[in-house]
N, C-alpha and C. Protein backbone atom coordinates (compact mmCIF):
# COMPACT_ATOMS: atom_id res chain seq x y z
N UNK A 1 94.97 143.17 72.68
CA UNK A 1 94.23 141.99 73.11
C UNK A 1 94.00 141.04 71.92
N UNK A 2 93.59 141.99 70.82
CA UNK A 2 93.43 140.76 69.71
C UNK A 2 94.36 140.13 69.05
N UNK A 3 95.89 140.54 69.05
CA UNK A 3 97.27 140.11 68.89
C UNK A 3 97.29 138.99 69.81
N UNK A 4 97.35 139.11 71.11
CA UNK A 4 97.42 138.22 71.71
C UNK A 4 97.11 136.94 71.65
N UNK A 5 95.22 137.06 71.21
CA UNK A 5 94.48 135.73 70.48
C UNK A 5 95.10 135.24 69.42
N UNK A 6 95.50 136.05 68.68
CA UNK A 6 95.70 135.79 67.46
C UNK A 6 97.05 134.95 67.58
N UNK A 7 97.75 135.52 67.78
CA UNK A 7 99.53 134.57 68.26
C UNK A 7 99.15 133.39 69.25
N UNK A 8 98.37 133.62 70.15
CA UNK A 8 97.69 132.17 70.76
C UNK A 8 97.23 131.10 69.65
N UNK A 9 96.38 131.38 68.91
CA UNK A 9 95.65 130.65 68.04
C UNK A 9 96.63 130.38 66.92
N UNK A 10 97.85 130.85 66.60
CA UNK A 10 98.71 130.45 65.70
C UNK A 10 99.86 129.58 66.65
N UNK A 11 100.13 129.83 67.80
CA UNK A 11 100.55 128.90 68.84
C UNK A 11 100.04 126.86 68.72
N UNK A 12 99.03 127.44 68.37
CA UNK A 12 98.11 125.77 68.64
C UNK A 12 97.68 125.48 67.10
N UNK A 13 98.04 126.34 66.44
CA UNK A 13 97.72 125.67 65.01
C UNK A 13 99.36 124.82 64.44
N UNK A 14 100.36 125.13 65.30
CA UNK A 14 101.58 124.83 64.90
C UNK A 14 102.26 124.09 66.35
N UNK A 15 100.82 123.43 66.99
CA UNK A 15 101.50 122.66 67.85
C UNK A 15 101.77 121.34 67.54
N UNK A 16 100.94 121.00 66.59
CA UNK A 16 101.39 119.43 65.77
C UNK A 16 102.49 119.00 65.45
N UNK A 17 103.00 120.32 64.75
CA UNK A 17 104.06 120.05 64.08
C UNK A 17 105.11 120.00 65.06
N UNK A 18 104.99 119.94 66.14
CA UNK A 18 105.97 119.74 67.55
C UNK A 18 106.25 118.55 67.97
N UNK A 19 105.37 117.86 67.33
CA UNK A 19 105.08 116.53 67.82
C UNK A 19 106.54 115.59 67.54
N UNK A 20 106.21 114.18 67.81
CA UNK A 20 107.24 113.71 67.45
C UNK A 20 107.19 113.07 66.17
N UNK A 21 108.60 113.34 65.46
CA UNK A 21 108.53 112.92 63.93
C UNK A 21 109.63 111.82 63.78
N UNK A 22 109.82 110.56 63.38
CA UNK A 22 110.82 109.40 62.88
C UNK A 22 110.75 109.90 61.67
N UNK A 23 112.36 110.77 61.55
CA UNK A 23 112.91 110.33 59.83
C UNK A 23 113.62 109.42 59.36
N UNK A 24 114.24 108.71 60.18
CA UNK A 24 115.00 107.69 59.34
C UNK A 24 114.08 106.03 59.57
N UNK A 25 113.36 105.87 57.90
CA UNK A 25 112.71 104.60 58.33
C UNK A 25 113.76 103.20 58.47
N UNK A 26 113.12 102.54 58.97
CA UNK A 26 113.97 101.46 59.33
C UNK A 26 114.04 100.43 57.90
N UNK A 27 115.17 99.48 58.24
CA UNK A 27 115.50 98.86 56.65
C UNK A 27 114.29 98.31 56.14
N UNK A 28 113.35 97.61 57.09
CA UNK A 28 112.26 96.80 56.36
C UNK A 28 111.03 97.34 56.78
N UNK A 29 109.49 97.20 56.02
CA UNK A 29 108.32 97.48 56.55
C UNK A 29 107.86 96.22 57.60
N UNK A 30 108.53 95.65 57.96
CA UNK A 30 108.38 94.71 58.74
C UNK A 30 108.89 95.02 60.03
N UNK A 31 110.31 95.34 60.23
CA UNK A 31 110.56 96.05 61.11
C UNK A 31 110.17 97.43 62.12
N UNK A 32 109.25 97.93 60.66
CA UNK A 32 108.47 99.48 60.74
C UNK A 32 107.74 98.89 61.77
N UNK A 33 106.98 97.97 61.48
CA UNK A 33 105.10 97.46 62.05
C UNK A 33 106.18 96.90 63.79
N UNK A 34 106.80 96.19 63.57
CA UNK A 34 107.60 95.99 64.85
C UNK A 34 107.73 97.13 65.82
N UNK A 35 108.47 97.67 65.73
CA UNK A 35 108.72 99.52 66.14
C UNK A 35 107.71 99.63 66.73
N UNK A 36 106.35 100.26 65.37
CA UNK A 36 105.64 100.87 66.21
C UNK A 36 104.81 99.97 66.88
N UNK A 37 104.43 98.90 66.84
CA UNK A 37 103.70 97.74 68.22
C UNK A 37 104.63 97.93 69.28
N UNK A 38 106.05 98.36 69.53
CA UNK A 38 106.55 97.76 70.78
C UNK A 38 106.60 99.31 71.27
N UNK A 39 107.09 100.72 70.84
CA UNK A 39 106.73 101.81 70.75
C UNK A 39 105.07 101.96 71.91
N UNK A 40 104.43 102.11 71.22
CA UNK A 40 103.33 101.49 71.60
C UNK A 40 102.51 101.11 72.98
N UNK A 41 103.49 99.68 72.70
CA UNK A 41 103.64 98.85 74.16
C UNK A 41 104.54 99.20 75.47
N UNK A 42 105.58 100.23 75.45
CA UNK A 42 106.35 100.46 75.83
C UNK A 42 105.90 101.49 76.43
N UNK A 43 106.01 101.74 78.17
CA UNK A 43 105.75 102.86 78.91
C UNK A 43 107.11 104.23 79.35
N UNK A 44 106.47 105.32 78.91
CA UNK A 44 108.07 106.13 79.06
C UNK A 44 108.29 106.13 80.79
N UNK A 45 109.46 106.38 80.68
CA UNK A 45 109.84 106.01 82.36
C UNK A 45 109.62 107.43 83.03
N UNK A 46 109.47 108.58 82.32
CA UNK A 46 109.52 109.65 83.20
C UNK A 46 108.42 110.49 82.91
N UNK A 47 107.36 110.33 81.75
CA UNK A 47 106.08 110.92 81.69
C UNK A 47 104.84 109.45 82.42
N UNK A 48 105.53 108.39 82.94
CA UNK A 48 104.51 107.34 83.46
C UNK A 48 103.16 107.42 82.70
N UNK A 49 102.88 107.74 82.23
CA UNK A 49 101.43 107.51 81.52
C UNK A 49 101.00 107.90 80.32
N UNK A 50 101.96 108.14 79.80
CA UNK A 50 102.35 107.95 78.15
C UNK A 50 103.31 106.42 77.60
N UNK A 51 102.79 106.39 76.26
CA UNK A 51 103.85 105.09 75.84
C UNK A 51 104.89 106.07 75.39
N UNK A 52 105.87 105.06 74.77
CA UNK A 52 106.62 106.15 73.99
C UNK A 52 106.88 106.62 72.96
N UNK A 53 105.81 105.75 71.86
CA UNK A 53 105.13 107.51 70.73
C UNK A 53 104.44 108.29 71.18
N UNK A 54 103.68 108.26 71.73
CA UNK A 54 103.12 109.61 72.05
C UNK A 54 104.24 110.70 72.94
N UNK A 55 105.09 110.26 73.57
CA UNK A 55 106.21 110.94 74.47
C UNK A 55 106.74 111.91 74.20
N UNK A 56 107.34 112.76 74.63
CA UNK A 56 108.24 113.87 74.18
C UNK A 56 109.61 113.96 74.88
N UNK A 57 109.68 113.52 76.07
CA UNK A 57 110.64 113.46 76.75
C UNK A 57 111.80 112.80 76.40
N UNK A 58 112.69 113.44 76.64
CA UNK A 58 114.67 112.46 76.18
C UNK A 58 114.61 111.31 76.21
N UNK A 59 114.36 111.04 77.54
CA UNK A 59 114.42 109.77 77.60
C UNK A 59 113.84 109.10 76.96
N UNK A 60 112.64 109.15 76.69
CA UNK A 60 111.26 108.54 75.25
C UNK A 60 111.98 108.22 74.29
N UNK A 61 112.86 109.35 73.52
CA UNK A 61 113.43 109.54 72.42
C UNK A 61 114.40 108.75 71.84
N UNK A 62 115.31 108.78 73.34
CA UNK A 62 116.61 107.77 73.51
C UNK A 62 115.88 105.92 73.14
N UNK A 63 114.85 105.80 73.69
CA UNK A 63 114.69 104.65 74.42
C UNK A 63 114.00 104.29 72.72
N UNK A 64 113.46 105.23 72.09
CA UNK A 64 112.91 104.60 70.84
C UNK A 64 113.99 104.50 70.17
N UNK A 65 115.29 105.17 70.06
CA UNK A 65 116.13 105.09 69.43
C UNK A 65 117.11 103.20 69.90
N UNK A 66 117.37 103.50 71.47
CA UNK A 66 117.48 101.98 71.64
C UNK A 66 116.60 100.61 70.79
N UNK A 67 115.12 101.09 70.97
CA UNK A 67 114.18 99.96 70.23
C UNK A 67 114.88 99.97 68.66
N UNK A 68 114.67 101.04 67.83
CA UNK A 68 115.93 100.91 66.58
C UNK A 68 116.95 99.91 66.11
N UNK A 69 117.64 100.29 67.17
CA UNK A 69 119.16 99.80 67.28
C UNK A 69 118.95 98.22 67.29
N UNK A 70 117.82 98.07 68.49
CA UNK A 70 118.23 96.53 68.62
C UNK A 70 117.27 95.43 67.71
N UNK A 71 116.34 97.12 67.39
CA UNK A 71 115.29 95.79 66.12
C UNK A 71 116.19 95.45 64.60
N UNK A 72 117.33 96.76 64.52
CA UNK A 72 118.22 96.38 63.24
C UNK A 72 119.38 95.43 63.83
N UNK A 73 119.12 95.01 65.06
CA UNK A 73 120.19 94.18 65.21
C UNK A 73 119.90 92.73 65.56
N UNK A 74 118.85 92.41 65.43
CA UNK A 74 118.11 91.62 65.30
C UNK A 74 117.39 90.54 66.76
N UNK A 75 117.07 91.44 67.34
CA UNK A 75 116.75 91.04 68.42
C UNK A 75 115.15 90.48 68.45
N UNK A 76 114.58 89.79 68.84
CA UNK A 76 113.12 90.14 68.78
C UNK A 76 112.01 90.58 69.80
N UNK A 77 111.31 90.96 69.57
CA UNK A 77 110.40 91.91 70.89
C UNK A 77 110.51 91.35 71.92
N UNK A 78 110.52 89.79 72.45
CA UNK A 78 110.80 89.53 73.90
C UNK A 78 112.29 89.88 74.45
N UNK A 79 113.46 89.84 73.43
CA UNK A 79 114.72 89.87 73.89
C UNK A 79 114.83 91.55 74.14
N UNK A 80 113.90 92.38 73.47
CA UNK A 80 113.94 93.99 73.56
C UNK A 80 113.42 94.14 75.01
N UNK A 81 111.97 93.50 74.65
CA UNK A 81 111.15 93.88 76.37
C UNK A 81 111.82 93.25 77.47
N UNK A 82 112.50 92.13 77.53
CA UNK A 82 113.61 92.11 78.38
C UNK A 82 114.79 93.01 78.77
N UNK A 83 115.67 93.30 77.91
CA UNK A 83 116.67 94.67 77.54
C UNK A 83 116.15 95.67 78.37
N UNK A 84 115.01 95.70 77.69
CA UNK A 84 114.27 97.44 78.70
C UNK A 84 113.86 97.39 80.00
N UNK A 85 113.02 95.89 80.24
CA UNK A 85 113.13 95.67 81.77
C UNK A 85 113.85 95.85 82.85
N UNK A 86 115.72 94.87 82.25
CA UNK A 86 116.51 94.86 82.54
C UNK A 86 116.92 95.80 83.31
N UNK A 87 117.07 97.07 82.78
CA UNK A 87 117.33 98.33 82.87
C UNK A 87 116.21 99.09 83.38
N UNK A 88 114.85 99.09 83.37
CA UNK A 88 114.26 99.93 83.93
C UNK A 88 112.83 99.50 84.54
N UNK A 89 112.94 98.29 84.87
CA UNK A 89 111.47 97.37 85.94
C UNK A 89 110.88 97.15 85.18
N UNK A 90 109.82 96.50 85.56
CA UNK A 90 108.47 96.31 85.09
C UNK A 90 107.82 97.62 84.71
N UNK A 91 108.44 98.90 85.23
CA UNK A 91 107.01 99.60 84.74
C UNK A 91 107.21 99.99 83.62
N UNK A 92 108.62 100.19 82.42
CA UNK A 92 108.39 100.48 81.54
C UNK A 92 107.58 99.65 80.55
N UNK A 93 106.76 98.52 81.15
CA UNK A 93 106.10 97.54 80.38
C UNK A 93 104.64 97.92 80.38
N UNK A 94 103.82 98.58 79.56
CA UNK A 94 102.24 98.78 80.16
C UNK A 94 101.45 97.58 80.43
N UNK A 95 101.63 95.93 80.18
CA UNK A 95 101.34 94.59 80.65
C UNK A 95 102.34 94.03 81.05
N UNK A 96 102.66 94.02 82.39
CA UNK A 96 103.87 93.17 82.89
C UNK A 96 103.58 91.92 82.85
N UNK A 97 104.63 90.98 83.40
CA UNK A 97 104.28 89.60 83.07
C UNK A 97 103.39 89.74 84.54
N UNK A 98 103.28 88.23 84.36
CA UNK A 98 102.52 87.72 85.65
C UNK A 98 103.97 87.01 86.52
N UNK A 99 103.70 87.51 87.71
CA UNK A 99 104.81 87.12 88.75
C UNK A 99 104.47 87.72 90.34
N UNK A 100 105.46 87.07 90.85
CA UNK A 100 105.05 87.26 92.21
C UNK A 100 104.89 88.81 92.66
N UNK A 101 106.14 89.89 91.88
CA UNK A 101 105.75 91.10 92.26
C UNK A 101 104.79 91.59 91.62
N UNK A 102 103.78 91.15 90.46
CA UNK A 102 103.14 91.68 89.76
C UNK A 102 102.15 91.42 90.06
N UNK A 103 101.49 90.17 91.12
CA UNK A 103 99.96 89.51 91.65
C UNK A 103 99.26 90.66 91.51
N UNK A 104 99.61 91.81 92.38
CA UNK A 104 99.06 92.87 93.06
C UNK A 104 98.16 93.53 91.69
N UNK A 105 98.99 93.62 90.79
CA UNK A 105 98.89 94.97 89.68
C UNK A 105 97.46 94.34 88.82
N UNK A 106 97.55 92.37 88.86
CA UNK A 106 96.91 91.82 87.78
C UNK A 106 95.28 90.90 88.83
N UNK A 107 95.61 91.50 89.88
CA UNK A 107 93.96 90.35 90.48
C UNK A 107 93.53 91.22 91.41
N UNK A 108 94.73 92.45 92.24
CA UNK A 108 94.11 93.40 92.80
C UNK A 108 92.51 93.55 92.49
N UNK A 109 92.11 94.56 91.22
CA UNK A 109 91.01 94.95 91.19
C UNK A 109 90.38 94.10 91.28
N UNK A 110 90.35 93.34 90.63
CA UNK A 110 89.42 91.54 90.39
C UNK A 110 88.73 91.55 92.05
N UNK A 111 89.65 91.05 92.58
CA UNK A 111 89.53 90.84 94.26
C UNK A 111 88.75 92.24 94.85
N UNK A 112 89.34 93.54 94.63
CA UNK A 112 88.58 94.83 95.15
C UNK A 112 87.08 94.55 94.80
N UNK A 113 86.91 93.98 93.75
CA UNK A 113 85.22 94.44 92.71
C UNK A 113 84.92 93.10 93.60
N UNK A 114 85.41 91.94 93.53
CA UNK A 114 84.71 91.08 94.55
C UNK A 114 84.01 91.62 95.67
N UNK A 115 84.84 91.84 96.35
CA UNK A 115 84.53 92.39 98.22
C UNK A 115 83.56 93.25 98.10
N UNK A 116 83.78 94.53 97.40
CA UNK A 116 82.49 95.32 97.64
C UNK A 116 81.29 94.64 96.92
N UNK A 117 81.47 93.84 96.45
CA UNK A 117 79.75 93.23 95.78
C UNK A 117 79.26 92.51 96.63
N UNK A 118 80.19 91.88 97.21
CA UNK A 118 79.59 90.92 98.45
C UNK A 118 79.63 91.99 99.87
N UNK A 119 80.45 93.21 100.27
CA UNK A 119 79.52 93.83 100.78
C UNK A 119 78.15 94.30 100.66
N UNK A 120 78.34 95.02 99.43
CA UNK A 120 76.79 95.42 98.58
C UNK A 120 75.43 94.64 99.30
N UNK A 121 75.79 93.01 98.38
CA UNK A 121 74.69 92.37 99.03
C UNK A 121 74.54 92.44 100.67
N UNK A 122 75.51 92.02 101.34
CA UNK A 122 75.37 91.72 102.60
C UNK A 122 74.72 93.07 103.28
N UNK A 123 74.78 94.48 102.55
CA UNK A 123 74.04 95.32 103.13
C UNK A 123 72.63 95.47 103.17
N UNK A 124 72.26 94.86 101.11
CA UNK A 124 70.86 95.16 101.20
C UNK A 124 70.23 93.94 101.38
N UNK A 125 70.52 93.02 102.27
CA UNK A 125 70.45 91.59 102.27
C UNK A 125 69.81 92.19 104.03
N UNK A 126 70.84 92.74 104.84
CA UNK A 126 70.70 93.40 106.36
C UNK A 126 69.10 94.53 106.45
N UNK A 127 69.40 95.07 105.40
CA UNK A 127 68.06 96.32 105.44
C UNK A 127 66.89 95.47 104.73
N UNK A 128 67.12 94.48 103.81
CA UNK A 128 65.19 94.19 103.68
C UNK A 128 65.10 93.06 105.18
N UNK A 129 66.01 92.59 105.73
CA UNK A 129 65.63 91.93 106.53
C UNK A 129 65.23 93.22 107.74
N UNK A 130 65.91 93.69 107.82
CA UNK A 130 65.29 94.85 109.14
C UNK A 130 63.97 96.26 108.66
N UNK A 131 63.60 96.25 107.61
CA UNK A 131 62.85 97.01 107.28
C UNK A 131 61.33 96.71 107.54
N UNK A 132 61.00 95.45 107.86
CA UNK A 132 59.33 95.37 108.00
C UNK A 132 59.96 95.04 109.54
N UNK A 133 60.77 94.66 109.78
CA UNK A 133 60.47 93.91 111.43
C UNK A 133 60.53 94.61 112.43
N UNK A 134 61.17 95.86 112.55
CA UNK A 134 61.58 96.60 113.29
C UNK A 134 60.38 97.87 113.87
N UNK A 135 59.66 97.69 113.04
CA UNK A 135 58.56 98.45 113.12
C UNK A 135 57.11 98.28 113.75
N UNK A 136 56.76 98.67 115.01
CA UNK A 136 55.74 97.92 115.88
C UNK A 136 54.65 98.38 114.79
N UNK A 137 53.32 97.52 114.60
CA UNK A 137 52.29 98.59 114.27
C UNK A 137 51.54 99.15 114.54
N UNK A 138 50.92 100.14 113.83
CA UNK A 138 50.69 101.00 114.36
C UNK A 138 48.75 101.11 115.46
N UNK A 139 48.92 101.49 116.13
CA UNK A 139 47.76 102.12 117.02
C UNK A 139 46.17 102.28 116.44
N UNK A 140 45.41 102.11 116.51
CA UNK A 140 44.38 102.78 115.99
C UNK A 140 44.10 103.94 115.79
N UNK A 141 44.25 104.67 116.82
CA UNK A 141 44.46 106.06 117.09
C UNK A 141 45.27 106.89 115.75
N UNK A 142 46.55 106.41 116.34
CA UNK A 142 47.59 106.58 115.27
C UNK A 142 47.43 106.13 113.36
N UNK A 143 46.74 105.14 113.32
CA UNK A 143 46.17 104.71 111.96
C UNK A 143 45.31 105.62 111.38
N UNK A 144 44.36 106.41 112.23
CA UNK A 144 43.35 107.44 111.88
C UNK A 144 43.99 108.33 111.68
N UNK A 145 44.86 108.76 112.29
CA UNK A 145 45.97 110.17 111.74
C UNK A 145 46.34 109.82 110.65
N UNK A 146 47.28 108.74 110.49
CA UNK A 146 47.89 108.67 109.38
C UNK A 146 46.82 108.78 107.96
N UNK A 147 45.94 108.06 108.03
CA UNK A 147 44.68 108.01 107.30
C UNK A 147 44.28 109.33 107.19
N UNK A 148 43.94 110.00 107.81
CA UNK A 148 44.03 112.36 107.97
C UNK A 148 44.67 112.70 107.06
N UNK A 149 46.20 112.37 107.48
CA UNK A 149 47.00 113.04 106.95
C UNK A 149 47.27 112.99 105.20
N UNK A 150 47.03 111.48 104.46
CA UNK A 150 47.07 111.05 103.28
C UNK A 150 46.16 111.59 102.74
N UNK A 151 44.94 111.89 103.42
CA UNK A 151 43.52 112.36 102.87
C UNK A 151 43.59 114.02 102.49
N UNK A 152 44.55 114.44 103.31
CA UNK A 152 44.23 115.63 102.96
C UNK A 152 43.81 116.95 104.22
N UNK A 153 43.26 115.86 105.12
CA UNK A 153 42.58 116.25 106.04
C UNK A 153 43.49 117.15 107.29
N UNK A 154 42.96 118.06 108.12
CA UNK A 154 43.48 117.78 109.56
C UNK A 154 43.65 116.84 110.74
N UNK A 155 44.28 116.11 111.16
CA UNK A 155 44.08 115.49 112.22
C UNK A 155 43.35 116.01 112.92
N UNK A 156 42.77 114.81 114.03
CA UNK A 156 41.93 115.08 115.59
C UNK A 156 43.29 115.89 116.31
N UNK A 157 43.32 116.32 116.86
CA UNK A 157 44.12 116.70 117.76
C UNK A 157 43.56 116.89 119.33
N UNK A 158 44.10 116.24 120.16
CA UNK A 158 43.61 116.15 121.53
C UNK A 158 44.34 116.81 122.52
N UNK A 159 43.72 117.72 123.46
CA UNK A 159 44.08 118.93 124.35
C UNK A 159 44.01 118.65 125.83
């Protein structure tokens, strides 16, 4: 049992080093800072909710290696994020542009958080208006109970 922990716990002390590593830096530190902003910016197509440094997947790998290729070839980040579009939609973009298929993605919530606030009100707007009116008052009879009951007391009770 304590082997077990133990090879577990050396499992996860040497999971870092799993990670992903770039050895070949690119010609300029300019190009570096490029990379990793579009890296970054860039959604992997088959872990969806990773960019693609953090990624592990082939495709991640490939696709940073494409970003490479075309930042030493002198492309610049819109002609890349195009390239990648091209080839794989809007979603490898984590901010797509604004466009007709994209309305949805960029005013959706906006519009959702609208509606329910103006439900919201319109509910507690309905209940203070129905909360005193709805209620006949009360009896004399009935006033003395209630008055009993706050006090502490027993009610009259009638047989």
């Amino acid at each position: 049992m304590r082997l077990v922990a133990v090879l577990l716990a050396l499992c996860l002390l040497i999971a870092p080093a799993w990670a992903v590593i770039e050895i070949a830096p690119l010609s300029s530190a300019e190009l570096e800072a490029r990379y990793r902003v579009l890296i970054a910016e860039m959604r992997c197509p088959k872990c969806q909710n990773q960019n693609l440094a953090d990624s592990d997947a082939p495709i991640a790998a490939d696709l940073r290696g494409e970003i490479r290729r075309l930042l030493e070839a002198g492309y610049d980040d819109r002609e890349i994020a195009a390239h990648l579009v091209e080839r794989y939609g809007d979603f490898v973009l984590y901010r797509p542009a604004v466009q007709k298929n994209t309305l949805v993605l960029w005013f959706g919530p906006g519009v959702l958080a609208v509606i329910g606030l103006l439900v919201l009100v319109m509910v507690v707007r309905r209940q203070r208006r129905s909360s005193g009116l709805d209620s006949p008052p009360l009896a004399a009879a009935e006033q003395q109970q209630l008055d009993a009951l706050l006090k502490g007391d027993e009610p009259e009770t009638r047989e």
